[in-house]
Every structure is written in structure tokens, then in C-alpha cells.
Protein backbone atom coordinates (compact mmCIF):
# COMPACT_ATOMS: atom_id res chain seq x y z
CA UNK A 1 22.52 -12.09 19.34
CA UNK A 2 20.14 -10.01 17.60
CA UNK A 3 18.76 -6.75 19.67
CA UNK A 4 15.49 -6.60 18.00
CA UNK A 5 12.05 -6.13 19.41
CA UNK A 6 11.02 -9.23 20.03
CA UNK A 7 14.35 -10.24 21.62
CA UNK A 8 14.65 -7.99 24.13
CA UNK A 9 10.94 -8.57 25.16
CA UNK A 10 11.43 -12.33 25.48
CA UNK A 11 14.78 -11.72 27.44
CA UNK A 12 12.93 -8.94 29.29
CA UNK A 13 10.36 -11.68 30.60
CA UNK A 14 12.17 -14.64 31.05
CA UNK A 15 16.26 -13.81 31.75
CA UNK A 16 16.95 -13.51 35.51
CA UNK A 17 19.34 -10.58 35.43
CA UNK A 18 16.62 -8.71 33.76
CA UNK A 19 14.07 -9.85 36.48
CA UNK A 20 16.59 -8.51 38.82
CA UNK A 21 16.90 -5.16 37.61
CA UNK A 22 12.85 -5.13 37.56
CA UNK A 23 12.51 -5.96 41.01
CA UNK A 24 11.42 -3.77 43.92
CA UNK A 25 13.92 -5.45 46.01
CA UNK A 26 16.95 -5.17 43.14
CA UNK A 27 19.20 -3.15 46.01
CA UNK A 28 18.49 -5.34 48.60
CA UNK A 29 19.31 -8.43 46.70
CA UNK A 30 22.02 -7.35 44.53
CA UNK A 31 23.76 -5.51 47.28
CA UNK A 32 23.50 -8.56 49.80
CA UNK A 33 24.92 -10.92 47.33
CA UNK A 34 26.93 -8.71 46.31
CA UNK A 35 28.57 -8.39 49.46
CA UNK A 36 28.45 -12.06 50.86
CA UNK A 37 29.17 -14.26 47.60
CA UNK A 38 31.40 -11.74 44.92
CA UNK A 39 33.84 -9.57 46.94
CA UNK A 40 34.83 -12.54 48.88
CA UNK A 41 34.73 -15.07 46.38
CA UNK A 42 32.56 -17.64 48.18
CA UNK A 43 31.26 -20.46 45.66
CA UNK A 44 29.20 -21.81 48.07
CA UNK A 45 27.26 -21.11 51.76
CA UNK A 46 25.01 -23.68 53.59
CA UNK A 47 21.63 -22.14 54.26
CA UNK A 48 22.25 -21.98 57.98
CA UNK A 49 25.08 -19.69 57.64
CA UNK A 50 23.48 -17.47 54.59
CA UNK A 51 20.23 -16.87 56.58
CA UNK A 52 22.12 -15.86 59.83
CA UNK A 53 23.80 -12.79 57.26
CA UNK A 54 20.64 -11.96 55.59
CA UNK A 55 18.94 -11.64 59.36
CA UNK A 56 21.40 -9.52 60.88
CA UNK A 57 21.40 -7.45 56.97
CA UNK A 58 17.32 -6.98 57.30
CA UNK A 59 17.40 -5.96 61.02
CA UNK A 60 19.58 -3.14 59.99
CA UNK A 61 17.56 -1.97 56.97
CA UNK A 62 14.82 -2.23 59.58
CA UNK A 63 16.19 -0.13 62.30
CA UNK A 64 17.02 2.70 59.41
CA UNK A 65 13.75 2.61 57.08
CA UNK A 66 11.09 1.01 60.17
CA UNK A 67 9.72 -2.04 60.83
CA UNK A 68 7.76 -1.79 57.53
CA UNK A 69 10.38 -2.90 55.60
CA UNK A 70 11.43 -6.43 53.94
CA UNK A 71 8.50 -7.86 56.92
CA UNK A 72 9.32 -11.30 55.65
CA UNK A 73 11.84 -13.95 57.28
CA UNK A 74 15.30 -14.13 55.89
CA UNK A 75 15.01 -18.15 54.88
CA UNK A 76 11.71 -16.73 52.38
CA UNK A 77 13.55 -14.13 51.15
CA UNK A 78 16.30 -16.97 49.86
CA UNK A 79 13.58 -19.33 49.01
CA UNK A 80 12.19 -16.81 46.96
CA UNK A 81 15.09 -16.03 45.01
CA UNK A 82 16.08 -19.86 44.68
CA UNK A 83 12.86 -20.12 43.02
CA UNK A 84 13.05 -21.42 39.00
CA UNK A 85 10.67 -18.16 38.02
CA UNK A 86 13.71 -16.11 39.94
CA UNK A 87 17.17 -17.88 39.62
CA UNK A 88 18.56 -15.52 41.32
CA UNK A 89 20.31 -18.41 43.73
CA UNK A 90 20.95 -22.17 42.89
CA UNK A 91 19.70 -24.23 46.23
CA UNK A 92 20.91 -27.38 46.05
CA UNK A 93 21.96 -30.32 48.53
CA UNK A 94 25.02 -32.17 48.92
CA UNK A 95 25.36 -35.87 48.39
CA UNK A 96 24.65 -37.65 51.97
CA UNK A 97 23.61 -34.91 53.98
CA UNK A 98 20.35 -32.98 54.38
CA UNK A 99 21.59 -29.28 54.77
CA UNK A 100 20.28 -27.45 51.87
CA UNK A 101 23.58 -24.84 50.32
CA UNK A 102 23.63 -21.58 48.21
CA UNK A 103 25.22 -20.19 45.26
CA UNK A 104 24.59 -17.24 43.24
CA UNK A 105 24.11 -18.16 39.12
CA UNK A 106 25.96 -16.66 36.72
CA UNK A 107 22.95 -14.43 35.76
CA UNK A 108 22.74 -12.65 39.06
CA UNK A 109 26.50 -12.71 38.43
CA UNK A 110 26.11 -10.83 35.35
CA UNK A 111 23.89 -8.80 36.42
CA UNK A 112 25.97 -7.27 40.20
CA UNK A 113 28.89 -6.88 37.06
CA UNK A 114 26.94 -4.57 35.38
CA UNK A 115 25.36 -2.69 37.98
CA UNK A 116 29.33 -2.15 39.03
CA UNK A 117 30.23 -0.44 36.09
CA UNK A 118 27.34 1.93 36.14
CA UNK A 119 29.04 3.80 38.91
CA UNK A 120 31.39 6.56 37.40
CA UNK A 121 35.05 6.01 37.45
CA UNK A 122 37.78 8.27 37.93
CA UNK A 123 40.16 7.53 36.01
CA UNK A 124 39.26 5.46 32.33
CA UNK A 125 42.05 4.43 30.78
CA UNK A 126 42.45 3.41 27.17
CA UNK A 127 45.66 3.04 26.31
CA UNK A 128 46.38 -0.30 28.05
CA UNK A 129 43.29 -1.87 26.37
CA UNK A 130 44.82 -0.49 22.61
CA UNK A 131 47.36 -2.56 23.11
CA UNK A 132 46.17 -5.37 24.42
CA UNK A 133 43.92 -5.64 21.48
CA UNK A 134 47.00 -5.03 19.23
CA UNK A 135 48.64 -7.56 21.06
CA UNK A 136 45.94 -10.14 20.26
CA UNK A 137 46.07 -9.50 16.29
CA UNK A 138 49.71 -9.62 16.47
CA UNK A 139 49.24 -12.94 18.01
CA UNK A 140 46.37 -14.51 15.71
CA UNK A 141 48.28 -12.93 12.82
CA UNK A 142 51.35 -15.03 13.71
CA UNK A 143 50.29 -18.18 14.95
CA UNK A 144 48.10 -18.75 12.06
CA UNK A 145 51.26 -17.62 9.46
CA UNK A 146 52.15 -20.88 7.75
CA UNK A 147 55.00 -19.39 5.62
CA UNK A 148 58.49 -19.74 7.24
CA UNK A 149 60.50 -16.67 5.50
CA UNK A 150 57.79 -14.45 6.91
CA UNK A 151 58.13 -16.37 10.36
CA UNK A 152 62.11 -15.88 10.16
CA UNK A 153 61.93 -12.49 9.33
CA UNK A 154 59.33 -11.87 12.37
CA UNK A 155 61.27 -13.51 14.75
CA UNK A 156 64.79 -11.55 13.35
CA UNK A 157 63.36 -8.30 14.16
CA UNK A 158 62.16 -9.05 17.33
CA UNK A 159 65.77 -10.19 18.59
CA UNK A 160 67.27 -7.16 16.79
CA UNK A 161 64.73 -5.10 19.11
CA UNK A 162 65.36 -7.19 22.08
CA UNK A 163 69.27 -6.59 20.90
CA UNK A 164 68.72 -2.98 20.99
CA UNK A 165 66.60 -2.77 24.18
CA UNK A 166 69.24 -4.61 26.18
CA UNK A 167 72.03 -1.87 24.60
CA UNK A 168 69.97 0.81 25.66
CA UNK A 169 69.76 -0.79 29.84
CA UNK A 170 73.65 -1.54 29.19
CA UNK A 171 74.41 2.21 28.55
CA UNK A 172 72.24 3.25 31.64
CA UNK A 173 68.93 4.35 29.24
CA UNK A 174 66.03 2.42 30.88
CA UNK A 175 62.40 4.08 30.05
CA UNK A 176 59.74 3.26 32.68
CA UNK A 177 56.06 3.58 32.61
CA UNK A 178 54.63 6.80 34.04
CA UNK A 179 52.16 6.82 36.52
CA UNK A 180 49.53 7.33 34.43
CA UNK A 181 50.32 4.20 31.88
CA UNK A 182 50.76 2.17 35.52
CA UNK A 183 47.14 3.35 36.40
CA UNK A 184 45.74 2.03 33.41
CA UNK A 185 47.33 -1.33 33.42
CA UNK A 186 47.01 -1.70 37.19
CA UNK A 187 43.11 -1.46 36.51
CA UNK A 188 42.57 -2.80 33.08
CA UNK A 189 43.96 -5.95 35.03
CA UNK A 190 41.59 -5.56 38.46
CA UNK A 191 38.53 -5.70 35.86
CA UNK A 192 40.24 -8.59 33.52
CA UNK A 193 40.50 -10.77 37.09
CA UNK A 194 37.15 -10.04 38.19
CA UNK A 195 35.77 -11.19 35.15
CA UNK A 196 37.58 -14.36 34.99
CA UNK A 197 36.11 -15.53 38.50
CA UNK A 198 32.64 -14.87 37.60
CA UNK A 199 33.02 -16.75 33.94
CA UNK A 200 34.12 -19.74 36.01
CA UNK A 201 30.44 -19.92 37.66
CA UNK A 202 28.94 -19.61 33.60
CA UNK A 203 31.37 -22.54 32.92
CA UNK A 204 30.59 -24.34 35.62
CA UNK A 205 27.00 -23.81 35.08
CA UNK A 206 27.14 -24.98 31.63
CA UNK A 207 28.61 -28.44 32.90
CA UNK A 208 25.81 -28.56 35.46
CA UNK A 209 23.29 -28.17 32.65
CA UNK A 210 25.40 -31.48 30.65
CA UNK A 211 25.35 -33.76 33.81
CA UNK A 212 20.93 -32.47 34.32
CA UNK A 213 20.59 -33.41 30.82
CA UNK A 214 22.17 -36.86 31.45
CA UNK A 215 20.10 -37.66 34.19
CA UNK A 216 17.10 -36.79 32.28
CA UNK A 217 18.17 -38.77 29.47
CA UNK A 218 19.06 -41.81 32.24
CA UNK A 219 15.46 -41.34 33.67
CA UNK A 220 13.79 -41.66 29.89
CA UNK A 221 15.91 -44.15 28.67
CA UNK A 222 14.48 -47.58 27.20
CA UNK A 223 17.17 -48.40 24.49
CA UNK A 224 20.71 -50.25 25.56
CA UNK A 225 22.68 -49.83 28.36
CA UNK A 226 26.11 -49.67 25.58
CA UNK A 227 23.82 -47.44 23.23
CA UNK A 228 23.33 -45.15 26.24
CA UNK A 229 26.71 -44.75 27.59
CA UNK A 230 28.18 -43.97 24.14
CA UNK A 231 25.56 -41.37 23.85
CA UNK A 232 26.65 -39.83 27.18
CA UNK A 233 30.24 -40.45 26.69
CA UNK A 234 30.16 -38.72 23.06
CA UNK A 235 27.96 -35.86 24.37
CA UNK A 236 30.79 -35.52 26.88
CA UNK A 237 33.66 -35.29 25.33
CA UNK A 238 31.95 -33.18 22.85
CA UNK A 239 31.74 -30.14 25.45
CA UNK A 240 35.33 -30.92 26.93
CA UNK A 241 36.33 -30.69 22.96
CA UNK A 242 34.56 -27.55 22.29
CA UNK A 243 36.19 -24.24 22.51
CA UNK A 244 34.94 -23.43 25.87
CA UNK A 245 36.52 -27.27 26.99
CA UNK A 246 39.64 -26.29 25.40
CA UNK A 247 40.16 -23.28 26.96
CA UNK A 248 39.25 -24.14 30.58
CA UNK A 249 41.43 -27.29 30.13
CA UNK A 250 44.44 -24.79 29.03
CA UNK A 251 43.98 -22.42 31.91
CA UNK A 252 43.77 -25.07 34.05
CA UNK A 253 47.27 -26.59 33.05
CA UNK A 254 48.79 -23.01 33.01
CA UNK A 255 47.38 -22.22 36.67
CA UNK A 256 48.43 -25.38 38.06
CA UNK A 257 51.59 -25.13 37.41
CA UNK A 258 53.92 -24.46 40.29
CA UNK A 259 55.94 -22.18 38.20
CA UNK A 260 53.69 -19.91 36.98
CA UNK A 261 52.05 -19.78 40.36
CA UNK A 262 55.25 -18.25 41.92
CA UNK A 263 55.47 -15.93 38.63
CA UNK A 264 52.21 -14.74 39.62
CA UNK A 265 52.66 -14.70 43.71
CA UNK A 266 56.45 -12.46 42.66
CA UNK A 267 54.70 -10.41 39.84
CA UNK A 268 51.60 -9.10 42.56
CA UNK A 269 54.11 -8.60 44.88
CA UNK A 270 56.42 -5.98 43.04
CA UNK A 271 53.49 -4.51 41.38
CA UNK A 272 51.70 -3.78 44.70
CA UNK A 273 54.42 -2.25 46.20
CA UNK A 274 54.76 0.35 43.49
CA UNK A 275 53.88 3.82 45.19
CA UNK A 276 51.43 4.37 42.23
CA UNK A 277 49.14 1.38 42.63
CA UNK A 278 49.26 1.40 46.56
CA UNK A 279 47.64 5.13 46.03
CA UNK A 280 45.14 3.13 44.76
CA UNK A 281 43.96 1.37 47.95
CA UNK A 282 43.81 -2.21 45.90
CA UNK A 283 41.74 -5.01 47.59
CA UNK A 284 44.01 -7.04 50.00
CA UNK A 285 42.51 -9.41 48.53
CA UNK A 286 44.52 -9.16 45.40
CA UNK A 287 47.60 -10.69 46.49
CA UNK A 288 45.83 -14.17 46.51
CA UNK A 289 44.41 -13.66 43.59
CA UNK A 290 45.34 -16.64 41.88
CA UNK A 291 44.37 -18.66 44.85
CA UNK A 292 40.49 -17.60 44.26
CA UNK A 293 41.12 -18.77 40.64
CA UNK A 294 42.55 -22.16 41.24
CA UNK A 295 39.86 -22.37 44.27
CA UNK A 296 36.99 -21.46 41.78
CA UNK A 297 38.55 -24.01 38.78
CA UNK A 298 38.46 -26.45 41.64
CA UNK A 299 34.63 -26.09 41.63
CA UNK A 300 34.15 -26.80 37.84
CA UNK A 301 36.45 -29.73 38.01
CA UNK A 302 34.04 -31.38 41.06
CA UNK A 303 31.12 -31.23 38.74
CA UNK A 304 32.78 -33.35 35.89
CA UNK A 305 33.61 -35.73 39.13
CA UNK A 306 30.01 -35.30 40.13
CA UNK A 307 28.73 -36.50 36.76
CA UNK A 308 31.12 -39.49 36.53
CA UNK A 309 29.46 -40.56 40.09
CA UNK A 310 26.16 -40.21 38.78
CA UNK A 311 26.76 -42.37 35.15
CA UNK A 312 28.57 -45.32 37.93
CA UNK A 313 25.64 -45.30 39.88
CA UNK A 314 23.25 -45.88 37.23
CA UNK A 315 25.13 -48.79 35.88
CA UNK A 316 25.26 -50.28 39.28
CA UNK A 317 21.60 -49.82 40.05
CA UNK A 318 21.07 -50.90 36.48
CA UNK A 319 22.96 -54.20 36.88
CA UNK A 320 21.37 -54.96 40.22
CA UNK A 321 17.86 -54.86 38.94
CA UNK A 322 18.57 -56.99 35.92
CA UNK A 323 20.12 -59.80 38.41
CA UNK A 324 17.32 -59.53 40.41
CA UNK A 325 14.75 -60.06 37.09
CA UNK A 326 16.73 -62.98 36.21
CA UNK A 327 16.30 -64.23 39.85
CA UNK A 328 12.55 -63.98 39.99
CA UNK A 329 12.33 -65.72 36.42
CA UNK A 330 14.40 -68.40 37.63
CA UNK A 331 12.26 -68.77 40.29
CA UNK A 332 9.17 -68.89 38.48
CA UNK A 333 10.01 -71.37 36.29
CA UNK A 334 11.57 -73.87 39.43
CA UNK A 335 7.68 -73.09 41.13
CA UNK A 336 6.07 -74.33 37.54
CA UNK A 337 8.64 -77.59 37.35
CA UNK A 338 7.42 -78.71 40.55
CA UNK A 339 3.91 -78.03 40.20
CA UNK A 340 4.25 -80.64 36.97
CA UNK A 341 6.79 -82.93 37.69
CA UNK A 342 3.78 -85.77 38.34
CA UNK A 343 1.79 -85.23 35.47
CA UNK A 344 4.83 -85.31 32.85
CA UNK A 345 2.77 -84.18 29.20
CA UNK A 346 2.72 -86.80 26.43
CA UNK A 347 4.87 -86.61 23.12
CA UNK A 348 6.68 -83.42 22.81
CA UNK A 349 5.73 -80.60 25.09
CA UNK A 350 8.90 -77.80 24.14
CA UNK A 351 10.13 -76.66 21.34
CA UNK A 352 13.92 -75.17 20.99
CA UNK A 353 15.37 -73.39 17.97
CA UNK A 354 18.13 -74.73 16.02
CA UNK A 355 20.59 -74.83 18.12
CA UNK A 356 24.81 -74.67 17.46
CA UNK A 357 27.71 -74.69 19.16
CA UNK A 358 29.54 -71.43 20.52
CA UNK A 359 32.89 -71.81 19.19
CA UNK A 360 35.46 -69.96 21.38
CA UNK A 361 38.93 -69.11 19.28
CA UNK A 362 41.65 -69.69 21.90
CA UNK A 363 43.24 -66.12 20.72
CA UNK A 364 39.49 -64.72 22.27
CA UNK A 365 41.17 -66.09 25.51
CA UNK A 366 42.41 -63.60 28.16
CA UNK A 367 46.11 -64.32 29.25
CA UNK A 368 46.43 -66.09 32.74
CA UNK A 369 46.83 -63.52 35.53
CA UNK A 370 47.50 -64.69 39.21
CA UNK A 371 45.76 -63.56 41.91
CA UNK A 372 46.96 -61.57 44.73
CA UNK A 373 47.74 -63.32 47.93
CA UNK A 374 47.89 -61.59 50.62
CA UNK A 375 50.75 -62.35 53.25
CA UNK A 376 48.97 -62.31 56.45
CA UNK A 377 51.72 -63.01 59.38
CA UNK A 378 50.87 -65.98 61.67
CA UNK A 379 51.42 -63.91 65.06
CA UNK A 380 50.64 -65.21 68.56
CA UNK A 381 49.14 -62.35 69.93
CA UNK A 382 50.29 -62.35 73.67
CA UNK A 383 47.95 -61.22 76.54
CA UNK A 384 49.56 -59.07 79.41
CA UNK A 385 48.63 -59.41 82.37
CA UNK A 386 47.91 -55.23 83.02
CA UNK A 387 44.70 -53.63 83.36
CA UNK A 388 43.59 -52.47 80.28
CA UNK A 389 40.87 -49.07 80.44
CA UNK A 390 37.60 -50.47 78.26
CA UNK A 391 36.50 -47.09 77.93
CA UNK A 392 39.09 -46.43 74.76
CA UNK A 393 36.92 -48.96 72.84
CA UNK A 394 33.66 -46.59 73.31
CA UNK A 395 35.90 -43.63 72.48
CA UNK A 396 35.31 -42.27 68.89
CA UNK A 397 37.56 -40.34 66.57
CA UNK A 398 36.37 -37.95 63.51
CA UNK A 399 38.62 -38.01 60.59
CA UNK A 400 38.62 -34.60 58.51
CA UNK A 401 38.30 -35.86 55.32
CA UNK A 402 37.87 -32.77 53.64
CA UNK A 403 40.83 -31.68 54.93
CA UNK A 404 42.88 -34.66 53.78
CA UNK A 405 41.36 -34.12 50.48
CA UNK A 406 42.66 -30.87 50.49
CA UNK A 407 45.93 -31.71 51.03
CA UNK A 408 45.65 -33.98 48.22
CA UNK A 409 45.15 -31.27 46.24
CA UNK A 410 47.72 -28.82 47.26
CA UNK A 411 50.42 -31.51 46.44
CA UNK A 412 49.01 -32.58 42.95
CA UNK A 413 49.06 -29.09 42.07
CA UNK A 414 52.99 -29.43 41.56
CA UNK A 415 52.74 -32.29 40.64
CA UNK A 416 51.34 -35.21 38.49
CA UNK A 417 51.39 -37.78 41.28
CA UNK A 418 52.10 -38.39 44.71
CA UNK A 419 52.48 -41.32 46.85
CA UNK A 420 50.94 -41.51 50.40
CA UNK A 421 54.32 -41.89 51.97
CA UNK A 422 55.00 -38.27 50.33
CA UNK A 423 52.00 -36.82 51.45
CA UNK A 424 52.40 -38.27 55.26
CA UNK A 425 56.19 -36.89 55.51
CA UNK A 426 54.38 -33.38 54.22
CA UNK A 427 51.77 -33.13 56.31
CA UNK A 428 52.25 -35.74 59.77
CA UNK A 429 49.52 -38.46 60.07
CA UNK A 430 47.55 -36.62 63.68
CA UNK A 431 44.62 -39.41 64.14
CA UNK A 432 46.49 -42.26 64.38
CA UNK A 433 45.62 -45.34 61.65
CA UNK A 434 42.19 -44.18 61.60
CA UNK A 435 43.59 -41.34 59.83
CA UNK A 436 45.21 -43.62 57.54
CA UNK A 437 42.67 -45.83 56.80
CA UNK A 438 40.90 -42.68 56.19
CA UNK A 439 43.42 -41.88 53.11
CA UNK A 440 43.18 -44.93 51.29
CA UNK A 441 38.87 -44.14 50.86
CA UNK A 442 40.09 -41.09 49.00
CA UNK A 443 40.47 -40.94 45.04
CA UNK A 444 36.57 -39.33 44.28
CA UNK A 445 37.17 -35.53 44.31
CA UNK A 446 39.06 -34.74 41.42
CA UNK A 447 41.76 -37.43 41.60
CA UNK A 448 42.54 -40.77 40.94
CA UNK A 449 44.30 -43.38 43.32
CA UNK A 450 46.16 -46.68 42.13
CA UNK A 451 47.99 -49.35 44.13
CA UNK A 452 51.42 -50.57 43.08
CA UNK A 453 51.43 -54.12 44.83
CA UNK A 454 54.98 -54.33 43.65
CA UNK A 455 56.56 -51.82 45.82
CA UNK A 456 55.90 -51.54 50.00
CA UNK A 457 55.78 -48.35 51.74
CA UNK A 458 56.35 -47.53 55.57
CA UNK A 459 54.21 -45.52 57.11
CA UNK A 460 55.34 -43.75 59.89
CA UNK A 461 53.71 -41.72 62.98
CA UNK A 462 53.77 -40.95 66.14
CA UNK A 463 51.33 -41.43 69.10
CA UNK A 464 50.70 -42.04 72.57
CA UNK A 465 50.46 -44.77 74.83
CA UNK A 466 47.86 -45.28 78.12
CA UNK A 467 50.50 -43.25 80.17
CA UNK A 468 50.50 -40.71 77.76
CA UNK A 469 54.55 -41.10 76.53
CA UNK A 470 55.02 -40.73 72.99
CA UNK A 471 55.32 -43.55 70.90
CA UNK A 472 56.27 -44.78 66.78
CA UNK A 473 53.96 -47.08 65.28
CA UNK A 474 54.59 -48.17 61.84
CA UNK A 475 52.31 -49.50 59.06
CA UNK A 476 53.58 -51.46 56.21
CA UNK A 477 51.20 -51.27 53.17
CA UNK A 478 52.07 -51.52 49.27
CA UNK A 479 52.16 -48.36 48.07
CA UNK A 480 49.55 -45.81 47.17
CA UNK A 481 49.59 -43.63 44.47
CA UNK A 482 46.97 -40.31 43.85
CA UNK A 483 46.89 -38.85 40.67
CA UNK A 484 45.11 -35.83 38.57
């Protein structure tokens, strides 16, 4: 981007981190959010919870600069900065409930980052950051070499180095890194972290802006229903193909694997517990650091499911008006038959085109598939003659299903797939079969979920009877598969 003149007045007018810095209330904001959406990594706070904060914040800017100050109410304080001439906060509601929720936007992001690195460090290393660069032209030079003598001799040295290194540990020689070189790594890698979390809000913000586009497009939209859904589709895949698709979809592979996450969980823990970078006073935080990345990937990967949702319900509201035009033609035309059916016309009264017959090719045929029957067990259900409590039947039970979803989640992180019966004997069925029942409506956050009708699965837990002993029920269902 050009840094010219006219540039940097447009950005100066209409960029949001810019508008931030020019604002009177720039510490207030800046420092709140700061405080209540970066350092603990929050992606998102319902409005309930954010304007309790921003209360208790104000009365204690109040009690220390007088009553004078920030007079306003803390819910038009965030509508202010929620509003499109701020964008300091995205307000937005979730799908079937009315409670409004707030996240910062990557330009506020920006923004807090740079406001962070205006304060003067101790301790600036540049050593680390030489050779990470170096690192990276060493690896663009090499993985774009096509010539295999140059790629054999490469590789040759590098085991006669690694040959030598291990030589030099054999005969007791081991250099380590001084403090100093630990310093610089230790915090050339705080920084690199930090700025991968708040890139994740930019990327998810740029799939936000695909799926608004779409609906616009859905809104406007007077050609085909196929002509619009390969417009969509191709506009689609074209941002999960382009470089910023590519590499989210490559970090996303790497951090899900269960491998690397234990790399990362044993490489934090040694380096932590190195005197050096304890003197540091780190975050505690920065143990789990991987967690807030896979937690904040997990957001980006709900809005590509929330613009799948959106392109099914416009076919299905799409196809229900069309049956109901063809219903009210249908109609019509019955009401005009009957209000002629005495007074038949003479000679010919309709005209049809040439007409021909629709020749079906019996290869055009679909093969024959049978249908599913179901097996349902002719049972005599037999009454007993004990007193039964009616009041269970009023009594109801609330199924978490966020936090089956989530557990959903933790297992297909090691894995591709997982079958219910796996993911019962992880995590015990609590509620009974409403719990169960509750498992098979899952498959729309991020996963998939197929049936094998082939293959039945028990499903086993445990409850408890009117006298309150313990008891095994057992459900016997074909089997259930999630999926990424």
C-alpha cells in the first residue's frame, strides 16, 4: 500500500483503528478491551456479561476522576462503539436466541497491538529474528530447487553436520544457549503467538465478509437457482484456494494433530522451567497456549458452517415458494374449468405446440435400491400392578448440547472419526436417553455425522430406578459415525 497523501487522509477518515487513536475516549476503550477480550483470549461475550465489566470499569474511573466522567450508561458506550461509523465492536446475535453478543474486529485488534509496542522494552533482541529470517530463505531457496545434485549435495552436508554435532555430545562437548540468546527467543516467540491469535479474528473476518456478500447476492438474485449456487460455490472455493485458504487449512491440520499437540504441551513445559525465562514472569497463560489457538481456529471453522446453513436455507425456502406458486396456479386454472364446464366453446378453443415424446434411455435409469425397513419388535407391553408417581411425566430435563458438541470436538481432534459408542465409553451418557437422543441431532458445528445401517451398536448407561437403586439400560441403534 502506497503511503501517500491522499492515502493516509482517506485511511485517516474512514479506518477504525485510526478513529480509535483520534478518540477522546482511546484509553478508556482500548484499555477495557484490551483487558476483557485480548489478554484472555475471549472471541466472544453476550452483552449482559460485557456491560456488567464495563459498569463496574466506569464506576472506578468515576470514583478517581469524579462523577464528571464517561456520564453515559455502559450498554451506550458499547452501542456506540458497535456502531458501522465506529467498528470498534461487531454486535451480532446468535441463531435462535435474542441476546445480542460482542467481539472486538480485527481493526481495534490492530490497533491495542500497536499501542502495545509503543511502550519501551527492556530488552530488544535481534539475533533470534536474523535467523529466523535466514531460516526462511534457506527454506524458499530449497523447496523451490528443482535440480537433484544440488538437493543431494544439500542434504549430504547437513547429515555430515548432524554427524559431527552428535560426535561432539558423544565426547561430552554440548554448547548451550546463553541467557541472553534464551531471552531473545523466549520473546521473539511471546510476540510471534500473540500475533497469530489476533490474525485469526482478520481471517475470520474475511470469511464473514464472503458469507455477507452471499446473502446480499441471495437477496438480489433473479437469475437460476443452479446459476446461483455455482456462483457461490466457485466464489467459495476460490477463498479456501487462495493463499490465505491454504494456509489456515495447513495450520489447521498441523494443530490438530495429537502429536504435535503433545510436542507443543512437552516443548512449553521444559522451556518454562528454564531459570532464565521464569525470571521473566511469562503469562500463565502460556502453557495453554495452543489451546487458545485451536479454540480461536474453532471460531473461523463455525463461520464456513454458518455459511453452509445459510446457502441450505435459501434453497429450502426457495423450493417451498415455488411449490406453493405451482399450487395457486393449479388452483386457478381448476376455479376457471368449473366456471366453463356448461358453456363448452365451439371449434377449437386451445392451442398446444408440437408436441414429442420424452424418450428415456434405460442407461439414464438409476439402479434399484431397497428401502430400509425398520425392525420394530412386536412386544406386549405388560402393566404392573404398582403405583406409578405421575409427577416424572411433568418433570423436564435440559440436555447441554454445547457441551456434547464439545466433546465431539475434543475426540475428532485425534482423530478423523468417531463412533458414538466411542464417545459414550469416553465420556458416560449422565441424562439418560434424552441425552442420547440429544447426540444423534448433532453433526452442524463443524462436523459431519453418517449412519452405517450395516453395523449395530450398544449403548450402554447407567441410571436409577423410582427407589433410587442404580440400574443398566441399554439401547441398541445402528451405528453412528461423526466426522471432520
Amino acid at each position: 500500500m502506497s503511503l501517500d497523501f491522499d492515502t493516509l487522509s482517506t485511511l485517516r477518515l474512514q479506518h477504525p483503528a485510526w478513529r480509535l487513536m483520534r478518540s477522546d475516549h482511546a484509553p478508556l476503550i482500548a484499555s477495557f478491551l484490551h483487558r476483557v477480550f485480548v489478554v484472555p483470549n475471549v472471541r466472544v461475550m453476550s452483552q449482559a456479561d460485557l456491560v456488567e465489566i464495563l459498569e463496574d470499569e466506569l464506576y472506578a474511573l468515576r470514583l478517581r476522576l469524579g462523577d464528571a466522567s464517561f456520564p453515559g450508561a455502559a450498554l451506550h458506550y458499547l452501542n456506540e462503539w458497535a456502531a458501522p461509523d465506529k467498528g470498534w465492536l461487531r454486535k451480532f446475535y446468535k441463531a435462535g436466541t435474542d441476546d445480542a453478543q460482542f467481539d472486538i474486529t480485527p481493526a481495534t485488534e490492530k490497533a491495542i497491538a500497536w499501542l502495545t509496542q509503543l511502550t519501551e522494552r527492556q530488552f530488544v533482541g535481534t539475533e533470534s529474528r536474523l535467523l529466523t529470517l535466514f531460516d526462511l530463505l534457506k527454506q524458499m531457496s530449497e523447496g523451490s530447487d528443482t535440480d537433484p545434485e544440488r538437493r543431494m549435495a544439500e542434504l549430504v552436508r547437513k547429515r555430515a553436520e548432524i554427524d559431527a554435532e552428535i560426535e561432539r555430545v558423544a565426547s561430552g562437548d554440548m554448547p548451550v544457549l546463553d541467557d541472553t540468546a534464551l531471552k531473545d527467543r523466549f520473546q521473539q516467540f511471546m510476540q510471534g503467538s500473540r500475533e497469530l491469535l489476533s490474525d485469526f479474528r482478520e481471517v475470520e473476518h474475511n470469511f464473514r465478509m464472503l458469507d455477507r456478500r452471499v446473502r446480499e447476492r441471495i437477496a438480489k438474485w433473479e437469475g437460476g437457482k443452479g446459476a446461483l449456487l455455482e456462483d457461490i460455490m466457485g466464489e467459495r472455493d476460490a477463498i479456501a484456494d487462495s493463499d490465505q485458504g491454504k494456509s489456515f487449512r495447513a495450520f489447521w491440520d498441523f494443530l490438530l494433530s495429537s502429536r504435535r499437540q503433545d510436542e507443543l504441551t512437552d516443548l512449553l513445559e521444559r522451556v518454562l522451567a528454564l531459570p532464565v525465562v521464569a525470571s521473566l514472569e511469562p503469562d500463565p497463560r502460556t502453557r495453554r497456549m495452543h489451546h487458545d489457538w485451536v479454540e480461536a481456529g474453532e471460531h473461523t471453522q463455525r463461520t464456513v458452517a454458518v455459511l453452509s446453513q445459510q446457502l441450505r436455507r435459501f434453497l429450502d425456502d426457495q423450493a417451498w415458494l415455488e411449490n406453493r406458486r405451482i399450487m395457486d396456479i393449479m388452483r386457478s386454472l381448476e376455479g376457471r374449468a368449473l366456471s366453463v364446464r356448461d358453456r363448452m366453446p365451439a371449434g377449437a378453443f386451445m392451442q398446444i405446440a408440437s408436441t414429442r415424446a420424452s424418450i428415456d434411455l434405460i442407461m439414464e435409469r438409476p439402479l434399484y435400491t431397497p428401502a430400509f425397513k425398520p425392525v420394530i419388535n412386536d412386544l406386549v407391553l405388560q402393566a404392573e400392578d404398582d403405583d406409578v408417581d405421575a409427577q416424572t411425566l411433568f418433570e423436564q430435563i435440559m440436555v447441554d448440547k454445547a457441551r456434547l458438541t464439545r466433546h465431539v470436538r475434543q475426540m475428532l481432534q485425534e482423530r478423523d472419526q468417531v463412533t458414538l459408542r466411542d464417545l459414550v465409553a469416553a465420556q458416560p451418557i449422565e441424562q439418560g436417553l434424552a441425552e442420547l437422543i440429544t447426540y444423534l441431532q448433532l453433526g452442524n458445528d463443524g462436523f459431519s455425522s453418517s449412519v452405517d445401517e450395516q453395523t449395530m451398536d450398544d449403548i450402554e448407561w447407567f441410571g436409577e430406578t423410582a427407589s433410587g437403586d442404580s440400574v443398566r439400560r441399554v439401547a441398541r441403534l445402528p451405528r453412528v459415525i461423526f466426522m471432520r
